[in-house]
Every structure is written in C-alpha cells, then in structure tokens.
N, C-alpha and C. Protein backbone atom coordinates (compact mmCIF):
# COMPACT_ATOMS: atom_id res chain seq x y z
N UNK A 1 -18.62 -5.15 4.70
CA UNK A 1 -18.60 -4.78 3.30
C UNK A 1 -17.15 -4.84 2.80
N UNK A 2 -17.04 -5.64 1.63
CA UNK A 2 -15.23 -5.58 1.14
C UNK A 2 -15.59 -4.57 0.40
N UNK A 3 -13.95 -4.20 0.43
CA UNK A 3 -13.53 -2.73 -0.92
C UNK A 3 -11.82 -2.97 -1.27
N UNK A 4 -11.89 -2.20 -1.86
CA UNK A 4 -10.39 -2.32 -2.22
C UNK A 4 -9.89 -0.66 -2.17
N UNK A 5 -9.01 -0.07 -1.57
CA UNK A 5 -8.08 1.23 -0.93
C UNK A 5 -7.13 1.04 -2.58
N UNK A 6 -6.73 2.00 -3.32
CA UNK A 6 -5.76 2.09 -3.95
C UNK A 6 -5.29 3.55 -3.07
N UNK A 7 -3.59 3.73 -2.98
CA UNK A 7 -3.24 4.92 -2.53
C UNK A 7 -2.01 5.45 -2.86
N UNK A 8 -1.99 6.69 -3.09
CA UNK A 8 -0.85 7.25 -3.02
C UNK A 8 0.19 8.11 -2.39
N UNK A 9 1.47 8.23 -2.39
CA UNK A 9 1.64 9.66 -2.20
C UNK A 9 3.04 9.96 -3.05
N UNK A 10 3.42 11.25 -2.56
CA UNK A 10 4.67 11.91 -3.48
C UNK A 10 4.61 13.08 -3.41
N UNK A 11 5.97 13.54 -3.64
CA UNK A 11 6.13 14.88 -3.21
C UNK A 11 7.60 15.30 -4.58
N UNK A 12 6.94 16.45 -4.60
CA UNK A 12 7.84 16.99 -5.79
C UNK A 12 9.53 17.73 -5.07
N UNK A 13 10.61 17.24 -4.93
CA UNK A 13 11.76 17.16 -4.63
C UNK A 13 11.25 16.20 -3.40
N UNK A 14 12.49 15.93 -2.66
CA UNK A 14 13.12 14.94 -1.57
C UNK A 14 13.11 15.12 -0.79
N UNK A 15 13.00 16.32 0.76
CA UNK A 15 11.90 16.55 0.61
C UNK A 15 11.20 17.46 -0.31
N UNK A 16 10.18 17.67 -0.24
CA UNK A 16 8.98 18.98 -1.20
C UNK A 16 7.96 19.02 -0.89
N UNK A 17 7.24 20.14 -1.64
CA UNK A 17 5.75 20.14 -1.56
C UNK A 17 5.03 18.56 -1.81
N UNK A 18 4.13 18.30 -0.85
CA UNK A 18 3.67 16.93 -0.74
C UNK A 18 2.27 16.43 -1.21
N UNK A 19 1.72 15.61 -1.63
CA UNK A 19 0.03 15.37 -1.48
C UNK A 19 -0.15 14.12 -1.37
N UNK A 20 -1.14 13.63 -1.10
CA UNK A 20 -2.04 12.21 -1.07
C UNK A 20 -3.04 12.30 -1.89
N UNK A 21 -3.33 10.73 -2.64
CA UNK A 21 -4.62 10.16 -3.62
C UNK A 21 -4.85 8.66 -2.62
N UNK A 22 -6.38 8.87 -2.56
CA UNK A 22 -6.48 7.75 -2.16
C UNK A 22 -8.09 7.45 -3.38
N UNK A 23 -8.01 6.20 -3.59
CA UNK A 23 -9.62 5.73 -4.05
C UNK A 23 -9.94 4.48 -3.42
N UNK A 24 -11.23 4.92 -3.10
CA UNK A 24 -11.49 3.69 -2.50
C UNK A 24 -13.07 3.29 -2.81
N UNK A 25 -12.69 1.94 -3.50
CA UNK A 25 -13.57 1.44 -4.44
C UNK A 25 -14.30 0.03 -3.74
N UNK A 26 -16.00 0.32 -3.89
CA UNK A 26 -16.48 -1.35 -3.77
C UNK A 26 -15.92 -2.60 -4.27
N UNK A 27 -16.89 -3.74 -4.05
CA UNK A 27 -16.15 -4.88 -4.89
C UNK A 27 -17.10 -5.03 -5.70
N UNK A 28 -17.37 -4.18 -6.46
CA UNK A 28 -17.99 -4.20 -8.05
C UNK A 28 -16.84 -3.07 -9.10
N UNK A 29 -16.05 -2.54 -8.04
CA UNK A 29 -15.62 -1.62 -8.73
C UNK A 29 -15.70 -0.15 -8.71
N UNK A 30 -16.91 0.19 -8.00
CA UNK A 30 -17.72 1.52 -8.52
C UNK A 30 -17.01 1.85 -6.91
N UNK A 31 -16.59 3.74 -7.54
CA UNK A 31 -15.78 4.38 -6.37
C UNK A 31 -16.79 4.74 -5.59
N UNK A 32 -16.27 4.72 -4.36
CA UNK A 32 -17.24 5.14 -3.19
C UNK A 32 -16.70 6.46 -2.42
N UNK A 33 -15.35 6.63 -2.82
CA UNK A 33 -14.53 7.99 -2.31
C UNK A 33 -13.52 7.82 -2.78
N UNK A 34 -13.15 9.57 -3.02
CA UNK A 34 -11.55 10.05 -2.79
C UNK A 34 -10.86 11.12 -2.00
N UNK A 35 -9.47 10.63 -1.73
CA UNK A 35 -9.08 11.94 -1.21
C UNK A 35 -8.04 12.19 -1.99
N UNK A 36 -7.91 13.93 -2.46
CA UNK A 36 -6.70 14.17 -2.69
C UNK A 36 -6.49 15.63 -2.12
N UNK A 37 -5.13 15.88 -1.63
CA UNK A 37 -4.59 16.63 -0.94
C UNK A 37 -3.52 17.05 -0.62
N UNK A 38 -3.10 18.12 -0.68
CA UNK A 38 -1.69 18.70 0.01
C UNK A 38 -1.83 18.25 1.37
N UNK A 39 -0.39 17.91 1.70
CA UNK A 39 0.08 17.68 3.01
C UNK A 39 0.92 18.52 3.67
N UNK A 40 1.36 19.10 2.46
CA UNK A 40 2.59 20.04 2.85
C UNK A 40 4.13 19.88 2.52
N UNK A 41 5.04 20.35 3.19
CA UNK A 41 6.21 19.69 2.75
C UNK A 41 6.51 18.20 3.26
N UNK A 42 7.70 17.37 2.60
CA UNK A 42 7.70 16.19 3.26
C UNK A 42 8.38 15.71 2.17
N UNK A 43 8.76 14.08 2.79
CA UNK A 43 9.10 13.41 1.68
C UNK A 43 8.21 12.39 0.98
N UNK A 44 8.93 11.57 0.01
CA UNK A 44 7.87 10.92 -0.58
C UNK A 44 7.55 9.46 0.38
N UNK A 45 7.94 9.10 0.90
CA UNK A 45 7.95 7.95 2.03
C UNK A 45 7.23 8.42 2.74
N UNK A 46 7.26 9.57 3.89
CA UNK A 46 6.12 9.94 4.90
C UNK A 46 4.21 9.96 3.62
N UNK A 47 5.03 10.77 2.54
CA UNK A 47 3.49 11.11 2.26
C UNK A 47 2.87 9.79 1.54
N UNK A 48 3.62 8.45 1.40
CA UNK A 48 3.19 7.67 1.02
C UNK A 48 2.37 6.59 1.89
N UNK A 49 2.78 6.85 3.35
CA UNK A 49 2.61 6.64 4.85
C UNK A 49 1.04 7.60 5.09
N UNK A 50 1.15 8.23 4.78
CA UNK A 50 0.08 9.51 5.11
C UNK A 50 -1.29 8.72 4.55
N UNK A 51 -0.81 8.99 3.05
CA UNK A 51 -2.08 8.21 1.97
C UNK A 51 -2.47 6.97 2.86
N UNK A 52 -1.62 6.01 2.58
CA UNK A 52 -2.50 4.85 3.04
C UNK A 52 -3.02 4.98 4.90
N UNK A 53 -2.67 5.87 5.88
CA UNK A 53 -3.15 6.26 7.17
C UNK A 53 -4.95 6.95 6.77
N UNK A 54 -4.86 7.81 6.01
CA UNK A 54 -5.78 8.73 5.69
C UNK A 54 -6.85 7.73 4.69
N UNK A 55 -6.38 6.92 4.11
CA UNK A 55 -7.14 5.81 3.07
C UNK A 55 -7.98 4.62 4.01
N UNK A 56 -7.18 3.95 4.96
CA UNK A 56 -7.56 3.45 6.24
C UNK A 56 -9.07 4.29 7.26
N UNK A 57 -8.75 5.07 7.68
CA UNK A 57 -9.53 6.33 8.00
C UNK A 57 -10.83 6.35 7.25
N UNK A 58 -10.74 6.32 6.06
CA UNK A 58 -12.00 6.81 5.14
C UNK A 58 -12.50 5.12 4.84
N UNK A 59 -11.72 3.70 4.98
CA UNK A 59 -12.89 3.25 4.39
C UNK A 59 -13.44 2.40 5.85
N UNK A 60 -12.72 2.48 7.09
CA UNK A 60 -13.74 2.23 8.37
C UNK A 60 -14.49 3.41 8.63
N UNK A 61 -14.28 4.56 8.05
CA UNK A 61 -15.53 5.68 8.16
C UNK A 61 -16.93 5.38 7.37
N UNK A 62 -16.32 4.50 5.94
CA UNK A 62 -17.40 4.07 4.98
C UNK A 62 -18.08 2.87 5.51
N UNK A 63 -17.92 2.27 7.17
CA UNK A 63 -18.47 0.40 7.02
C UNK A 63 -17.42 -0.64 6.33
N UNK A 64 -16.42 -0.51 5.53
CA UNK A 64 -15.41 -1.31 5.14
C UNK A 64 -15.44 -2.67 6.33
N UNK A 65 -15.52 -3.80 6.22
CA UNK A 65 -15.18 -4.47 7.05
C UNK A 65 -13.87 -5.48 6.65
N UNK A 66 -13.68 -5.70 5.59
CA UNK A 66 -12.17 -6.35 4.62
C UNK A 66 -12.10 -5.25 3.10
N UNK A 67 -10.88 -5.45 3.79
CA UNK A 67 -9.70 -4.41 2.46
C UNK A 67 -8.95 -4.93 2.55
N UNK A 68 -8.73 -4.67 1.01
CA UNK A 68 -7.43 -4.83 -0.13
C UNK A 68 -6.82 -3.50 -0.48
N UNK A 69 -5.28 -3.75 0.18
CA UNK A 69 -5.01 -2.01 -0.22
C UNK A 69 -4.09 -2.19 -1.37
N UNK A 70 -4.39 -1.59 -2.25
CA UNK A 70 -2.96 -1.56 -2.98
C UNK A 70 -2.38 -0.32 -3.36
N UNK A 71 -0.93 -0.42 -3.49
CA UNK A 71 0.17 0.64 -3.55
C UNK A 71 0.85 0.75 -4.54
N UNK A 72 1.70 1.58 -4.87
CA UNK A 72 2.82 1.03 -5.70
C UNK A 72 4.17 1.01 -5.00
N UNK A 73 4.27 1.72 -3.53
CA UNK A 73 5.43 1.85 -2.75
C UNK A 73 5.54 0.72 -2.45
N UNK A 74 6.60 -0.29 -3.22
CA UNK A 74 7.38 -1.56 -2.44
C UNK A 74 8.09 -1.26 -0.97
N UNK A 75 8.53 -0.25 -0.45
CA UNK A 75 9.26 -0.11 0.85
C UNK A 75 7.70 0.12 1.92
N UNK A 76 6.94 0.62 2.14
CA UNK A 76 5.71 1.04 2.59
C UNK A 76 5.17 -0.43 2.78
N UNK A 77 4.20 -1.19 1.48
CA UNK A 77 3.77 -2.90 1.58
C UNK A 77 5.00 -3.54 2.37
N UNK A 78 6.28 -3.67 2.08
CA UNK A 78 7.20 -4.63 2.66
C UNK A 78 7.42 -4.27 4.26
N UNK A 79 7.32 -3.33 4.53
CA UNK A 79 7.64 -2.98 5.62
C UNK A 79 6.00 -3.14 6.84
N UNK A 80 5.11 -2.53 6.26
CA UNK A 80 3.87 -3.23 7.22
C UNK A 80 3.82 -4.71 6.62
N UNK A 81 4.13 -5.45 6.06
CA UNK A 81 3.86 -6.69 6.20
C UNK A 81 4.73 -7.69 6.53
N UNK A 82 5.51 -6.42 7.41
CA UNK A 82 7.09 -7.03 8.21
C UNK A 82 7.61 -7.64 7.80
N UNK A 83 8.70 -7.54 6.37
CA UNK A 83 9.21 -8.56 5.92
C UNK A 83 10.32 -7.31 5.52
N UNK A 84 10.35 -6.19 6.02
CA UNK A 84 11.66 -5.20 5.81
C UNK A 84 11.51 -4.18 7.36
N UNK A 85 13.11 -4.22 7.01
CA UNK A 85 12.75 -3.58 8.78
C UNK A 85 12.87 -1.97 8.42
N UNK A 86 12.15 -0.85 9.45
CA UNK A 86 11.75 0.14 9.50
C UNK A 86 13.17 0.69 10.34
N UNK A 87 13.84 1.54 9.50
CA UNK A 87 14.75 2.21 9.87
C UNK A 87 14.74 4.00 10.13
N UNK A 88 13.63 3.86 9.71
CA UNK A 88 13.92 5.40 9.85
C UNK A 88 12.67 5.47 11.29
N UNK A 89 13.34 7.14 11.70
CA UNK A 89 12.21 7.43 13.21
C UNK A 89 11.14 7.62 12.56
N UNK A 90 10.89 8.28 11.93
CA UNK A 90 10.07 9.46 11.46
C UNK A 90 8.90 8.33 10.75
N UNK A 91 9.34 7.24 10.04
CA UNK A 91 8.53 6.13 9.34
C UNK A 91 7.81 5.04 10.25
N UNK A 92 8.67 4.87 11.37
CA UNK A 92 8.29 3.97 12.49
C UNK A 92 7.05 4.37 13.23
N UNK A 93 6.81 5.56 13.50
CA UNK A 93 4.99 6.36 14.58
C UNK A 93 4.29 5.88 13.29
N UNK A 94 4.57 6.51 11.88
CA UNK A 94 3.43 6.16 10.90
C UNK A 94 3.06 4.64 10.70
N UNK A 95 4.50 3.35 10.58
CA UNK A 95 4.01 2.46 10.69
C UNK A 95 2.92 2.07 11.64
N UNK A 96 3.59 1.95 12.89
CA UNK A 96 2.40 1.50 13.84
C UNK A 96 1.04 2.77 13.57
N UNK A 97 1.11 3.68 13.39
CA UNK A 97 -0.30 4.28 12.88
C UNK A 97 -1.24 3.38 11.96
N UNK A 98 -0.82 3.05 10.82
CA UNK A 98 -0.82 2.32 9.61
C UNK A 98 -1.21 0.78 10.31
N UNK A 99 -0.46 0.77 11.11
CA UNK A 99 -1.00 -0.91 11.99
C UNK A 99 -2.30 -1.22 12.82
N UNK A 100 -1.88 -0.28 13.04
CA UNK A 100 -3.18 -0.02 14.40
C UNK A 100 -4.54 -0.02 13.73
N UNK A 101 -4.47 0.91 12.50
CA UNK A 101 -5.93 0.82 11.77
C UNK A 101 -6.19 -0.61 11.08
N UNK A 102 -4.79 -0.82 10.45
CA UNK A 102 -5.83 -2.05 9.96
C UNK A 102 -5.96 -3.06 10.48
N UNK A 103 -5.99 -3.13 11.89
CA UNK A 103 -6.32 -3.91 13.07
C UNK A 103 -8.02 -3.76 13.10
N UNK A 104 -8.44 -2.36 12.91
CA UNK A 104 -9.52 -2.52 13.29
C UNK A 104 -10.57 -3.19 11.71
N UNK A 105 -10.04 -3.82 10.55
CA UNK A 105 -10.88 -4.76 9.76
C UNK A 105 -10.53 -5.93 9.96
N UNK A 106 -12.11 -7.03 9.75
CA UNK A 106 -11.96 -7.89 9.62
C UNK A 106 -11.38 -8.66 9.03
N UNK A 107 -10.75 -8.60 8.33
CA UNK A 107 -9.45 -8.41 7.49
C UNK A 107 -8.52 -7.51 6.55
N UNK A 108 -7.60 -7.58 6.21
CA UNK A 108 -6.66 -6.51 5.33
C UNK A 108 -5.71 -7.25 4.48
N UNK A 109 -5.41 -6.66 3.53
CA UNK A 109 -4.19 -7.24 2.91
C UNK A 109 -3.46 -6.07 1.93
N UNK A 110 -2.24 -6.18 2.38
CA UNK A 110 -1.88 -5.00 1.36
C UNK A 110 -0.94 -5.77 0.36
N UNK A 111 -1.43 -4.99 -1.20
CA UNK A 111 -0.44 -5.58 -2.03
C UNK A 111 0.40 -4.54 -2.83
N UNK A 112 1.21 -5.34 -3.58
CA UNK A 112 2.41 -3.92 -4.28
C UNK A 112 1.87 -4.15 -5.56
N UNK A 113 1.47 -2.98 -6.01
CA UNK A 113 1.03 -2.95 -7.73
C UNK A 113 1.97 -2.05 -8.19
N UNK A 114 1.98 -2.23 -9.91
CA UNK A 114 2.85 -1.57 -10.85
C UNK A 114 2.08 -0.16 -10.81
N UNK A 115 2.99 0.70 -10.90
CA UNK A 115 2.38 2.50 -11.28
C UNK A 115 1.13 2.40 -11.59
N UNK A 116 1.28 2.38 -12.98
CA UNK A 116 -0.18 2.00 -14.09
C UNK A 116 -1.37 1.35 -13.07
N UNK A 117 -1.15 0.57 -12.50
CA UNK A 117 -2.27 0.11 -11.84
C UNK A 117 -2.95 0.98 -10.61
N UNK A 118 -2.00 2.03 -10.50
CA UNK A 118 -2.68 2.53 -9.18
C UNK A 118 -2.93 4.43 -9.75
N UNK A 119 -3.05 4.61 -11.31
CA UNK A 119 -2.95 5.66 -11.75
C UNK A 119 -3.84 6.51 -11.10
N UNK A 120 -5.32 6.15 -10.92
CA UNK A 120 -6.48 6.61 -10.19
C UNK A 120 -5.67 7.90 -9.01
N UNK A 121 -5.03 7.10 -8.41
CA UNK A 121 -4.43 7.52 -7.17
C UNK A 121 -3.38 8.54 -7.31
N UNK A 122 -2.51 7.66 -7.65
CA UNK A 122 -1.60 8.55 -8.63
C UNK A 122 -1.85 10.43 -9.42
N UNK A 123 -2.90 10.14 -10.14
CA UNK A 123 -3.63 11.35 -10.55
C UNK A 123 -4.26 12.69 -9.37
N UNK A 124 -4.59 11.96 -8.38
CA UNK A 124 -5.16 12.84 -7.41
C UNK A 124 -4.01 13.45 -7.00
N UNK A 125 -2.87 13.30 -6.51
CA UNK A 125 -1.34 13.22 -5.93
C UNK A 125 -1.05 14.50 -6.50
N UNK A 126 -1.34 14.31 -7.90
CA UNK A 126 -0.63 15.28 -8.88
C UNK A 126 -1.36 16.92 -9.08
N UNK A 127 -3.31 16.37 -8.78
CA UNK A 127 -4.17 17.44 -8.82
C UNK A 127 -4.31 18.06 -7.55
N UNK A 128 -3.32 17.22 -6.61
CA UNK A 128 -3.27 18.30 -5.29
C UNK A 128 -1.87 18.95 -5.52
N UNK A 129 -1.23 18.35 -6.05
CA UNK A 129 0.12 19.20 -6.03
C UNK A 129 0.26 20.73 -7.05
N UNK A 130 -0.55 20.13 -8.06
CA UNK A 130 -0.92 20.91 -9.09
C UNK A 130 -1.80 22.59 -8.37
N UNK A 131 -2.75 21.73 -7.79
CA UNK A 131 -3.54 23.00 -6.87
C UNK A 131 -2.87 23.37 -5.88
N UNK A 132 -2.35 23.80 -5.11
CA UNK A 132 -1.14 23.66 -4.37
C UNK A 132 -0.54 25.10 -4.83
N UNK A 133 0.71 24.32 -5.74
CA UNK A 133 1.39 25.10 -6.68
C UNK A 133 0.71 26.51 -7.17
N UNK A 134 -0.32 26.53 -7.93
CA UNK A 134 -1.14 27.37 -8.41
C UNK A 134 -1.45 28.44 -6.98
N UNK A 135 -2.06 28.08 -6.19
CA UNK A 135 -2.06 28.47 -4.74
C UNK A 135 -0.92 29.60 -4.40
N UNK A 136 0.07 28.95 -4.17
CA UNK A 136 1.41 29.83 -3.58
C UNK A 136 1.91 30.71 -5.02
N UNK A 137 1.21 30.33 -6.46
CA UNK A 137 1.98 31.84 -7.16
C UNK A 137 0.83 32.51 -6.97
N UNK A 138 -0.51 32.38 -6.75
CA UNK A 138 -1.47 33.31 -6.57
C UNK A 138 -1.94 33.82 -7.86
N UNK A 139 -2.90 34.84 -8.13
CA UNK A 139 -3.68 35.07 -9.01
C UNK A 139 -3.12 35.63 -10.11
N UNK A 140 -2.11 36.13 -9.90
CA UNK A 140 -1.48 36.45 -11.28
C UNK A 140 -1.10 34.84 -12.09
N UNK A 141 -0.54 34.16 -11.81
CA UNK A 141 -0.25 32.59 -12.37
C UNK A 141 -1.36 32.30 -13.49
N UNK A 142 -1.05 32.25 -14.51
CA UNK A 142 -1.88 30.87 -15.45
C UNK A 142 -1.42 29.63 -15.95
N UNK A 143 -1.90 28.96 -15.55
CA UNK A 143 -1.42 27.80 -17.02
C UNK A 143 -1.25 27.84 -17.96
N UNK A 144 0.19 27.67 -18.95
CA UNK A 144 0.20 27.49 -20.09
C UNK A 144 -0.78 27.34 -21.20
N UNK A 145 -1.38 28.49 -22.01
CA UNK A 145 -2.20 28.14 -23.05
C UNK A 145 -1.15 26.72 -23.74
N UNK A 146 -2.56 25.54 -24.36
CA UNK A 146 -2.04 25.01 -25.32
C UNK A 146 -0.89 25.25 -26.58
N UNK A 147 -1.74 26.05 -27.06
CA UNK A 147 -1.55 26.78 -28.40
C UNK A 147 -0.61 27.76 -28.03
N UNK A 148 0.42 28.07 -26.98
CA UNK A 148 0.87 28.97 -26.75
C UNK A 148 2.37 28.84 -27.14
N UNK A 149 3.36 29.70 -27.77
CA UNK A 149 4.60 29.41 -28.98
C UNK A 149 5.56 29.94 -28.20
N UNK A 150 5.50 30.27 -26.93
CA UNK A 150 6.58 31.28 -25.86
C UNK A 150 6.78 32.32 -26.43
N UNK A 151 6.33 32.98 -27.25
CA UNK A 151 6.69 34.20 -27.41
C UNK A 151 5.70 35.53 -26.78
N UNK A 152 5.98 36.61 -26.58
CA UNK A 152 5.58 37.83 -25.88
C UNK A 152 3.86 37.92 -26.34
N UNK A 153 2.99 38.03 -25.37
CA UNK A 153 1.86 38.38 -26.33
C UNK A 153 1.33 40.28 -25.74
N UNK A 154 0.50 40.64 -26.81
CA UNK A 154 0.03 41.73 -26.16
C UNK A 154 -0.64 41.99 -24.92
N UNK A 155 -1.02 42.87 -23.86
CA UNK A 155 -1.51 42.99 -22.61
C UNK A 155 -3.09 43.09 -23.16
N UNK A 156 -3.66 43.19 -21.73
CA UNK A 156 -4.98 43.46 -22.11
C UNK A 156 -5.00 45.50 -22.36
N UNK A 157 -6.03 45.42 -23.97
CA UNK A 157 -6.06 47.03 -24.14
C UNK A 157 -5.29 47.20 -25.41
N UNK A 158 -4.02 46.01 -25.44
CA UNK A 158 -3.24 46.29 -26.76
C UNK A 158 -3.39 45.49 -27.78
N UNK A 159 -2.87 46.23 -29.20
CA UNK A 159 -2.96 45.25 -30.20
C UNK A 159 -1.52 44.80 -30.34
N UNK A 160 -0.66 45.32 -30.16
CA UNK A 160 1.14 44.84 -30.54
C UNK A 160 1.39 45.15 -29.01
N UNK A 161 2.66 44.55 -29.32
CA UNK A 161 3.86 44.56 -28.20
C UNK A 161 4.27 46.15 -28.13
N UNK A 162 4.10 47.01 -29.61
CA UNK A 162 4.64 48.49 -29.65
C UNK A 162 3.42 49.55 -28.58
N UNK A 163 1.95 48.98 -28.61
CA UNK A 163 1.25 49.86 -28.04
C UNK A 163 1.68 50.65 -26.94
C-alpha cells in the first residue's frame, strides 16, 4: 500500500520543551493517522529525528509498503539521503535508527518541502507543545480570553475589584 509520512518536530528554545507531528496519509489523500506529542526536553534536530523515527513506526504498523516522507528539515532529508555528513553523536544512533526502518519498505523516498506544505504536521508539534505547557502550570492556568484587554478582572463572588 503507498502513503505519503508528512513530519515534524521542534522544540521551543535550543534546547526546550519538545514534540512531534506526524500525518500519515493514503494515496488518495485521506489521513489514516496521527501522532502528536511531547517528547520532552531536546533540541529541534533530535525532535525532528524523533518525528520522522516514530512516523516510520506507524506507517509499517499501518501495511505501508512505499513511502514518501516529506519534511521541512533540509539538514534531517540531506543527511539520510547521504549527501551531508552527520556530525553530531547524538544525531548519528537516530540516523541509522531512521535508516534501518526505511529499509524495511519496499521503497522510500524522502523529500524537503516548504513549511506551508507540511503545516498538518507542523500544527500537531504545536498542540503537543501547547498541551504540555498547560500541563506543567496546572489547573490554575487559562488561556487568554479573546476579548480579554489585560486589565484586572473581578474574582469569582465579586462585582468590582473594591469587593
């Protein structure tokens, strides 16, 4: 069965809190899965390594027999398709991780897409980081009302700030 892997990752500071988006879509288009998720801390290179390991994973779990992965990390595509060399330790176990799986389809190809094209992915990245975040301030935390002007509002029970 072909599909096409779009994936992501990123992490909010250099290193930071981390997540993965992966979608992974038939060849009609229509999604067949996603993952999105905290990874934890990290940088954006490992968690971009992660995504496409974890994206791999899910579509020989789905029957995938040829994939098309696409990314938007130019260092990640250039580097499994050995045409940049892998300098760091820490990137090198994930490459060959990253190798090893897509050994096991009948074919693979990974390509480098613009942002925009891999937004799907992109978006998940952000709704794990987002959940995440929310997570570690705990239940007191809300999100910003829309309509909200930064200024003081009353508690629950009051009508003014004087109550």
């Amino acid at each position: 069965m072909p599909a096409t892997l779009y994936a992501d990752g990123g992490a909010r500071g250099n290193p930071g809190p981390a997540a993965i988006g992966v979608v992974l879509r038939d060849s009609e288009g229509a999604e067949l899965d996603t993952i999105s998720r905290s990874i934890g801390e990290t940088t954006n290179n490992v968690a971009e390594y992660t995504a496409v390991i974890e994206g791999l994973k899910l579509a020989h779990a789905r029957g995938v027999t040829d994939l098309e992965v696409k990314l938007d990390s130019k260092l990640v595509v250039h580097q499994l398709n050995g045409e940049w060399k892998i300098k760091s330790d820490a990137l090198r176990g994930l490459a060959v991780e990253a190798k090893r799986l897509l050994n096991r389809f009948r074919s693979a190809k990974l390509e480098h897409v613009a942002r925009g094209k891999n937004s799907d992915a992109d978006n998940l990245v952000n709704q794990a980081l987002d959940a995440a975040q929310v997570g570690e301030l705990g239940a007191q935390w809300m999100p910003p009302d829309e309509e909200d002007d930064g200024r003081p509002k009353p508690g629950p029970g009051q009508t003014s700030l004087l109550d």
